[in-house]
N, C-alpha and C. Protein backbone atom coordinates (compact mmCIF):
# COMPACT_ATOMS: atom_id res chain seq x y z
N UNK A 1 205.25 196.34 130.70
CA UNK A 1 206.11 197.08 131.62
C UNK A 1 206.57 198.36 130.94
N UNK A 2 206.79 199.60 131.51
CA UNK A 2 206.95 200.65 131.42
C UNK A 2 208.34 201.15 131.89
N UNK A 3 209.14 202.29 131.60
CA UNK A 3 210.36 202.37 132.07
C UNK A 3 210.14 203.02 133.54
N UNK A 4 208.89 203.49 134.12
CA UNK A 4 208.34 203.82 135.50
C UNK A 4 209.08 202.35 136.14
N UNK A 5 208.60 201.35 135.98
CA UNK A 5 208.78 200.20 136.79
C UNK A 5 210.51 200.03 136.66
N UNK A 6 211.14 200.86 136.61
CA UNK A 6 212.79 200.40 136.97
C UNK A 6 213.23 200.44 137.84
N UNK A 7 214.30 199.99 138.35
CA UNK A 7 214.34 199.79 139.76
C UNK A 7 216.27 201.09 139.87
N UNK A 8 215.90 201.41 138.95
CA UNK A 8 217.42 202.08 138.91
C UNK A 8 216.96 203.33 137.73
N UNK A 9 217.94 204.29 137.51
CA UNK A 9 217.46 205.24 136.75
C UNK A 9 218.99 205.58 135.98
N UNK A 10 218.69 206.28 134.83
CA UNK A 10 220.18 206.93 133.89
C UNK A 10 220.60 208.32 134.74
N UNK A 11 222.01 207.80 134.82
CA UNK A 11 223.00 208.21 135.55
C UNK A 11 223.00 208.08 136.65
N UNK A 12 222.68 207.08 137.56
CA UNK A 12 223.26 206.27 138.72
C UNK A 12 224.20 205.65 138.24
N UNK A 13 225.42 205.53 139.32
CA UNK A 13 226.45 204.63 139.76
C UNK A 13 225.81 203.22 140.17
N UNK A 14 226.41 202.22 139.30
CA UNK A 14 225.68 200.87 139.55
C UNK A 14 226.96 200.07 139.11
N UNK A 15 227.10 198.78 140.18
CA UNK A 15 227.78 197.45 139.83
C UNK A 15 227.18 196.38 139.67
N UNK A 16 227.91 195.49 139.07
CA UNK A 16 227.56 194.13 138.55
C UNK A 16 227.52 193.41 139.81
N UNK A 17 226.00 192.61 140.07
CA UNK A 17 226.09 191.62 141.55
C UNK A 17 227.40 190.74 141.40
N UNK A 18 227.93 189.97 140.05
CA UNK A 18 228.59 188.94 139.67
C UNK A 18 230.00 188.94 139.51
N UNK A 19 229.83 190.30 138.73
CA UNK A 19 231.50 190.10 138.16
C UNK A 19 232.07 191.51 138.53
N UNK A 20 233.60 192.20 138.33
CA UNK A 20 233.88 192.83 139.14
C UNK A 20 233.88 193.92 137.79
N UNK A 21 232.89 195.01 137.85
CA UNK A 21 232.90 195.85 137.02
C UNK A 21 231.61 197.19 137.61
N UNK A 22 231.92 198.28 136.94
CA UNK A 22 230.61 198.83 137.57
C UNK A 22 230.63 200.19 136.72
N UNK A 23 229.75 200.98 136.48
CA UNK A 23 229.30 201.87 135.38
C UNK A 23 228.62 202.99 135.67
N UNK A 24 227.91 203.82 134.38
CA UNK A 24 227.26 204.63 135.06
C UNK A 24 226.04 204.57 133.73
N UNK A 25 224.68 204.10 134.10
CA UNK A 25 223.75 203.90 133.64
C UNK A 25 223.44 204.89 132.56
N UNK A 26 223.43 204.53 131.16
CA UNK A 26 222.87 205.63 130.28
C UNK A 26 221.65 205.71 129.21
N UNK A 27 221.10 204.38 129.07
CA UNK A 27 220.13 204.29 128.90
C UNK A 27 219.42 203.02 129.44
N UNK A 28 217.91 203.11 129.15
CA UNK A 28 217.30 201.73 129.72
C UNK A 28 216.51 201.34 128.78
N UNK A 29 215.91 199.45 128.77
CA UNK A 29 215.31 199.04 127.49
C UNK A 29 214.22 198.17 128.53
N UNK A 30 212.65 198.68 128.35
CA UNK A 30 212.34 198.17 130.02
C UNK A 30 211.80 196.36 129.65
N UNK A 31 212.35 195.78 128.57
CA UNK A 31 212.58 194.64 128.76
C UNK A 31 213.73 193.97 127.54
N UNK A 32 213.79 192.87 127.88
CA UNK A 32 215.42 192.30 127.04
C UNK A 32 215.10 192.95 125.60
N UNK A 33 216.19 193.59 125.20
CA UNK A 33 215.99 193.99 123.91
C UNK A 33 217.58 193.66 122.85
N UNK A 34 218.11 192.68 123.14
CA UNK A 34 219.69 192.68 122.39
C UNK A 34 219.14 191.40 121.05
N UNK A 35 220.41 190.82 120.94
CA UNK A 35 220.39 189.34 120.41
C UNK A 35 220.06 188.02 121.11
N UNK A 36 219.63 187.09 120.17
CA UNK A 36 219.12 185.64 120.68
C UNK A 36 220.75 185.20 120.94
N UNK A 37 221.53 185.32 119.81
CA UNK A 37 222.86 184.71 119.89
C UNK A 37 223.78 185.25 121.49
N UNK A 38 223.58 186.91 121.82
CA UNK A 38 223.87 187.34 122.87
C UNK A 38 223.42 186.78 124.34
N UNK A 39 222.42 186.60 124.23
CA UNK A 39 221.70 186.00 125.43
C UNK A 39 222.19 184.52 125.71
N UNK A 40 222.01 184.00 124.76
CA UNK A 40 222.45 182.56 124.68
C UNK A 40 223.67 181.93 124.78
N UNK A 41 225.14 183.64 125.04
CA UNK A 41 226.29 183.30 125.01
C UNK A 41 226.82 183.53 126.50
N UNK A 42 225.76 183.35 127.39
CA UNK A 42 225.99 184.00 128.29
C UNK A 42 225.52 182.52 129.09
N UNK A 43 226.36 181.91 130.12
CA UNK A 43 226.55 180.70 130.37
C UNK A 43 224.99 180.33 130.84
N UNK A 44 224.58 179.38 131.04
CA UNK A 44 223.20 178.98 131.22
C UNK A 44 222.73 178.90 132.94
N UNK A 45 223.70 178.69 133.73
CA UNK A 45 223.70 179.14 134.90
C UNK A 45 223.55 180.68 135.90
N UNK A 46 223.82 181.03 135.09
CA UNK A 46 223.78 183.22 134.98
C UNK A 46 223.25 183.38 134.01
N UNK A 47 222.60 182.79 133.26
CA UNK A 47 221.94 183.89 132.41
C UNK A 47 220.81 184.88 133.05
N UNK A 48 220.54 185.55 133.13
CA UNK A 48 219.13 186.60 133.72
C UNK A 48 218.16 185.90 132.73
N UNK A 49 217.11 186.50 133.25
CA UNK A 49 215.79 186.52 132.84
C UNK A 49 215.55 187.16 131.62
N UNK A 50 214.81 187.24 130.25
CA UNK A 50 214.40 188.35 129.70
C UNK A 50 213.40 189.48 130.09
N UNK A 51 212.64 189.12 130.94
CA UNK A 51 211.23 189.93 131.24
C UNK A 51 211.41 190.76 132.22
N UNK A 52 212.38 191.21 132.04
CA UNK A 52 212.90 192.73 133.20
C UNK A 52 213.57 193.49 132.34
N UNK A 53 213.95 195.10 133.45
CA UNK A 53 214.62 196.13 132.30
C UNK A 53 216.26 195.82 132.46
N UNK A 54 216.50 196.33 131.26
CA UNK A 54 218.10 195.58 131.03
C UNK A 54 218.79 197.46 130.86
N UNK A 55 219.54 197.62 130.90
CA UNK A 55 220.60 198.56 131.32
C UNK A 55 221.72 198.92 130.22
N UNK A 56 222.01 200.21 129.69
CA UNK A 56 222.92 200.26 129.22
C UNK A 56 223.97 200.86 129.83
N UNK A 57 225.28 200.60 129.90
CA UNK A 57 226.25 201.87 130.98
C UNK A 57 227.24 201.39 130.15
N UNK A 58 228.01 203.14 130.39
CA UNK A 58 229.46 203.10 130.10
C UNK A 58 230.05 202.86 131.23
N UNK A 59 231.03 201.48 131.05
CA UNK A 59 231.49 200.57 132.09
C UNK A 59 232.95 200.51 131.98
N UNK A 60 233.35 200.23 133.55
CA UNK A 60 235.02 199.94 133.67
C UNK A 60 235.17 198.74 134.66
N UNK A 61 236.41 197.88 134.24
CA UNK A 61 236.75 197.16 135.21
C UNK A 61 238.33 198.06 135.46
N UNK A 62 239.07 196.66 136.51
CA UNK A 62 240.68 197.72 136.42
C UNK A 62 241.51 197.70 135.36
N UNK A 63 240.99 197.13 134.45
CA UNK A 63 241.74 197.03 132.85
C UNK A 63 241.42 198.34 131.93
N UNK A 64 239.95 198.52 132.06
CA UNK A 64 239.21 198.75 130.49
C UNK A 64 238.10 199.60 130.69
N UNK A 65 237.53 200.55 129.60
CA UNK A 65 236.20 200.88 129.72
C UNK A 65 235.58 200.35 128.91
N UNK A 66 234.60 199.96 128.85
CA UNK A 66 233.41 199.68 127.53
C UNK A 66 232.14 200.14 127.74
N UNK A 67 231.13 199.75 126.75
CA UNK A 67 229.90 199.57 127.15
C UNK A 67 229.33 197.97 127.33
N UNK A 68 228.40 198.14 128.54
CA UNK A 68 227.89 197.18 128.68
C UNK A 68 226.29 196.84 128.69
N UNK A 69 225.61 195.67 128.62
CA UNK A 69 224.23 195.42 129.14
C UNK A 69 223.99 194.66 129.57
N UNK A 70 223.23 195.39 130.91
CA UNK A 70 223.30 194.53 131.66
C UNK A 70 221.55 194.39 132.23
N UNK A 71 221.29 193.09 132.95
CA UNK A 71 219.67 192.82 133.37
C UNK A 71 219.88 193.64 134.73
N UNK A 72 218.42 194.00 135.01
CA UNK A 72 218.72 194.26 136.33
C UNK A 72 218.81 193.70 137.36
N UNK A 73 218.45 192.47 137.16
CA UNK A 73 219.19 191.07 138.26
C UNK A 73 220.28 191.20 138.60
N UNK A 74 221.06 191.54 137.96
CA UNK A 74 222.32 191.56 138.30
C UNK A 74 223.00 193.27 138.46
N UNK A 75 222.43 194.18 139.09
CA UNK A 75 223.09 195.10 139.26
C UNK A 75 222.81 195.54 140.76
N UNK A 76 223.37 196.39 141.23
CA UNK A 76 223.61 196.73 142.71
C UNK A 76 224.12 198.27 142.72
N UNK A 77 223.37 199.30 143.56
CA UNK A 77 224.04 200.46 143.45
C UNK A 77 225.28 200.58 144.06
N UNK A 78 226.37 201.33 143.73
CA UNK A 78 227.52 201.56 143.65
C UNK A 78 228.03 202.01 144.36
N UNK A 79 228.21 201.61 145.92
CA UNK A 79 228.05 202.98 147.28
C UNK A 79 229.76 203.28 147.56
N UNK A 80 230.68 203.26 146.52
CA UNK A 80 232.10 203.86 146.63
C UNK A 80 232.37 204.86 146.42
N UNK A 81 231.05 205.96 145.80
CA UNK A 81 231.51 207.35 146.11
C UNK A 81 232.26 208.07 144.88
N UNK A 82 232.96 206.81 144.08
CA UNK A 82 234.15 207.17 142.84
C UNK A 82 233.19 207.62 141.54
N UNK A 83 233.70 208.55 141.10
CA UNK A 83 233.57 208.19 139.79
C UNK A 83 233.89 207.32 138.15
N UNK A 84 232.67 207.74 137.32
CA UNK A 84 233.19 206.39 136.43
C UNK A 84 234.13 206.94 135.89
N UNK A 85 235.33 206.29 135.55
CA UNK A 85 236.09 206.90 134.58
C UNK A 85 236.45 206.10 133.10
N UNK A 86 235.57 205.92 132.53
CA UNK A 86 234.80 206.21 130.95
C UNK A 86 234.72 207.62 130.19
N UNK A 87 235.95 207.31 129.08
CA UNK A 87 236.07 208.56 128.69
C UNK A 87 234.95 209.21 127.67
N UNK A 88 233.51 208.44 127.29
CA UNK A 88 232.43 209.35 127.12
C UNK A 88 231.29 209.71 128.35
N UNK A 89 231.75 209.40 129.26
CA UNK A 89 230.98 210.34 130.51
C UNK A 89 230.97 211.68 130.63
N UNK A 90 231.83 212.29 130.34
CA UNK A 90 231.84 213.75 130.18
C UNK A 90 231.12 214.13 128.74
N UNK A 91 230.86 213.87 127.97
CA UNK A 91 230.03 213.43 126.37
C UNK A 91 228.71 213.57 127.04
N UNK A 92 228.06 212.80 128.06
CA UNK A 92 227.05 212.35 128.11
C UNK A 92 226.39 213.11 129.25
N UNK A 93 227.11 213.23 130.21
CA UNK A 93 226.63 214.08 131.82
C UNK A 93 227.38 214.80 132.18
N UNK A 94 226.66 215.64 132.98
CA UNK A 94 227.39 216.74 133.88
C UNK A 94 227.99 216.52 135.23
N UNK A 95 227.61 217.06 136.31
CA UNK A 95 228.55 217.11 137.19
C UNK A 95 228.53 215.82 138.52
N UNK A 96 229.19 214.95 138.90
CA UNK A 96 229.29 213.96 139.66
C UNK A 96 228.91 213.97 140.88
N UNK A 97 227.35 213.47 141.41
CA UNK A 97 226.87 213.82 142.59
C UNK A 97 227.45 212.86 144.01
N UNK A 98 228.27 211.92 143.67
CA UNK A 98 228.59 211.44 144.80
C UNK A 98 227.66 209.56 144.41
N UNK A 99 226.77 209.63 143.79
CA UNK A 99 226.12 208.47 143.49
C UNK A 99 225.48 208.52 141.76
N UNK A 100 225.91 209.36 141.68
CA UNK A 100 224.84 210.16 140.49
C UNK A 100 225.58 211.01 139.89
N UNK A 101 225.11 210.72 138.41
CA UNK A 101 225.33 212.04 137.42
C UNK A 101 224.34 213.17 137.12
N UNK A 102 225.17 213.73 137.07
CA UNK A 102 223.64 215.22 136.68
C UNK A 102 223.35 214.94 134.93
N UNK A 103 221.97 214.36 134.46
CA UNK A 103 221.56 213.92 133.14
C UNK A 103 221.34 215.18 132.66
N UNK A 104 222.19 216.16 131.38
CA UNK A 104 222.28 217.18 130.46
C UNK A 104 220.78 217.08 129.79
N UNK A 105 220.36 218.00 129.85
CA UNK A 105 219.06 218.49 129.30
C UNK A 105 219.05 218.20 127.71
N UNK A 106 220.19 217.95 127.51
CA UNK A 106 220.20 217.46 125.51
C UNK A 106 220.22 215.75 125.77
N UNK A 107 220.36 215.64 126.99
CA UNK A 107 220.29 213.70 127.08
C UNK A 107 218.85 213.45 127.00
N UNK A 108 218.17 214.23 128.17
CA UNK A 108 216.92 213.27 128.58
C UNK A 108 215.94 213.00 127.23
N UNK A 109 215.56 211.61 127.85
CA UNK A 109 214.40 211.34 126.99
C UNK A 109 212.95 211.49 126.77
């Protein structure tokens, strides 16, 4: 698999199908690429698949920002219009299209 076959792209607005959080995509790994211990801490009922592309985003719930990774089983585009507010989004992209970030010509890969 190739990063062609993604079903989402860096800097879309994307949420978690599961839990209540949602981000803005900044890189992709087009199959599981973390820890055995990571994967395995992740309850056995939800765990995703490895053999799909997994997701990196700077993520917020109503607490917190972090980064997260996530499979793409579990993501859903983000149709609220908001932006992320993750204070390295401005670090990383330009201007907020409504679903989308504009990816800075010193980002792309």
């Amino acid at each position: 698999m190739n990063i062609q076959n993604t079903q989402f792209a860096i800097g879309q607005v994307v949420r978690h199908r599961l839990f209540p959080f949602r981000g803005v995509i900044v890189d992709v790994d087009p199959q599981f690429s973390n820890s055995e211990e990571w994967w395995e801490s992740i309850p056995e009922e939800v765990r995703p698949r490895k053999d799909q592309p997994y997701y990196h985003l700077l993520a917020e719930n109503e607490s917190t920002a972090y980064e997260a990774y996530v499979s793409e089983q579990n993501l859903l585009l983000d149709d609220s219009g908001e932006p992320v507010n993750h204070p390295q989004v401005a670090e990383v992209f330009g201007e907020f299209r409504g679903d989308s970030y504009e990816v800075l010509a010193a980002n792309r890969h």
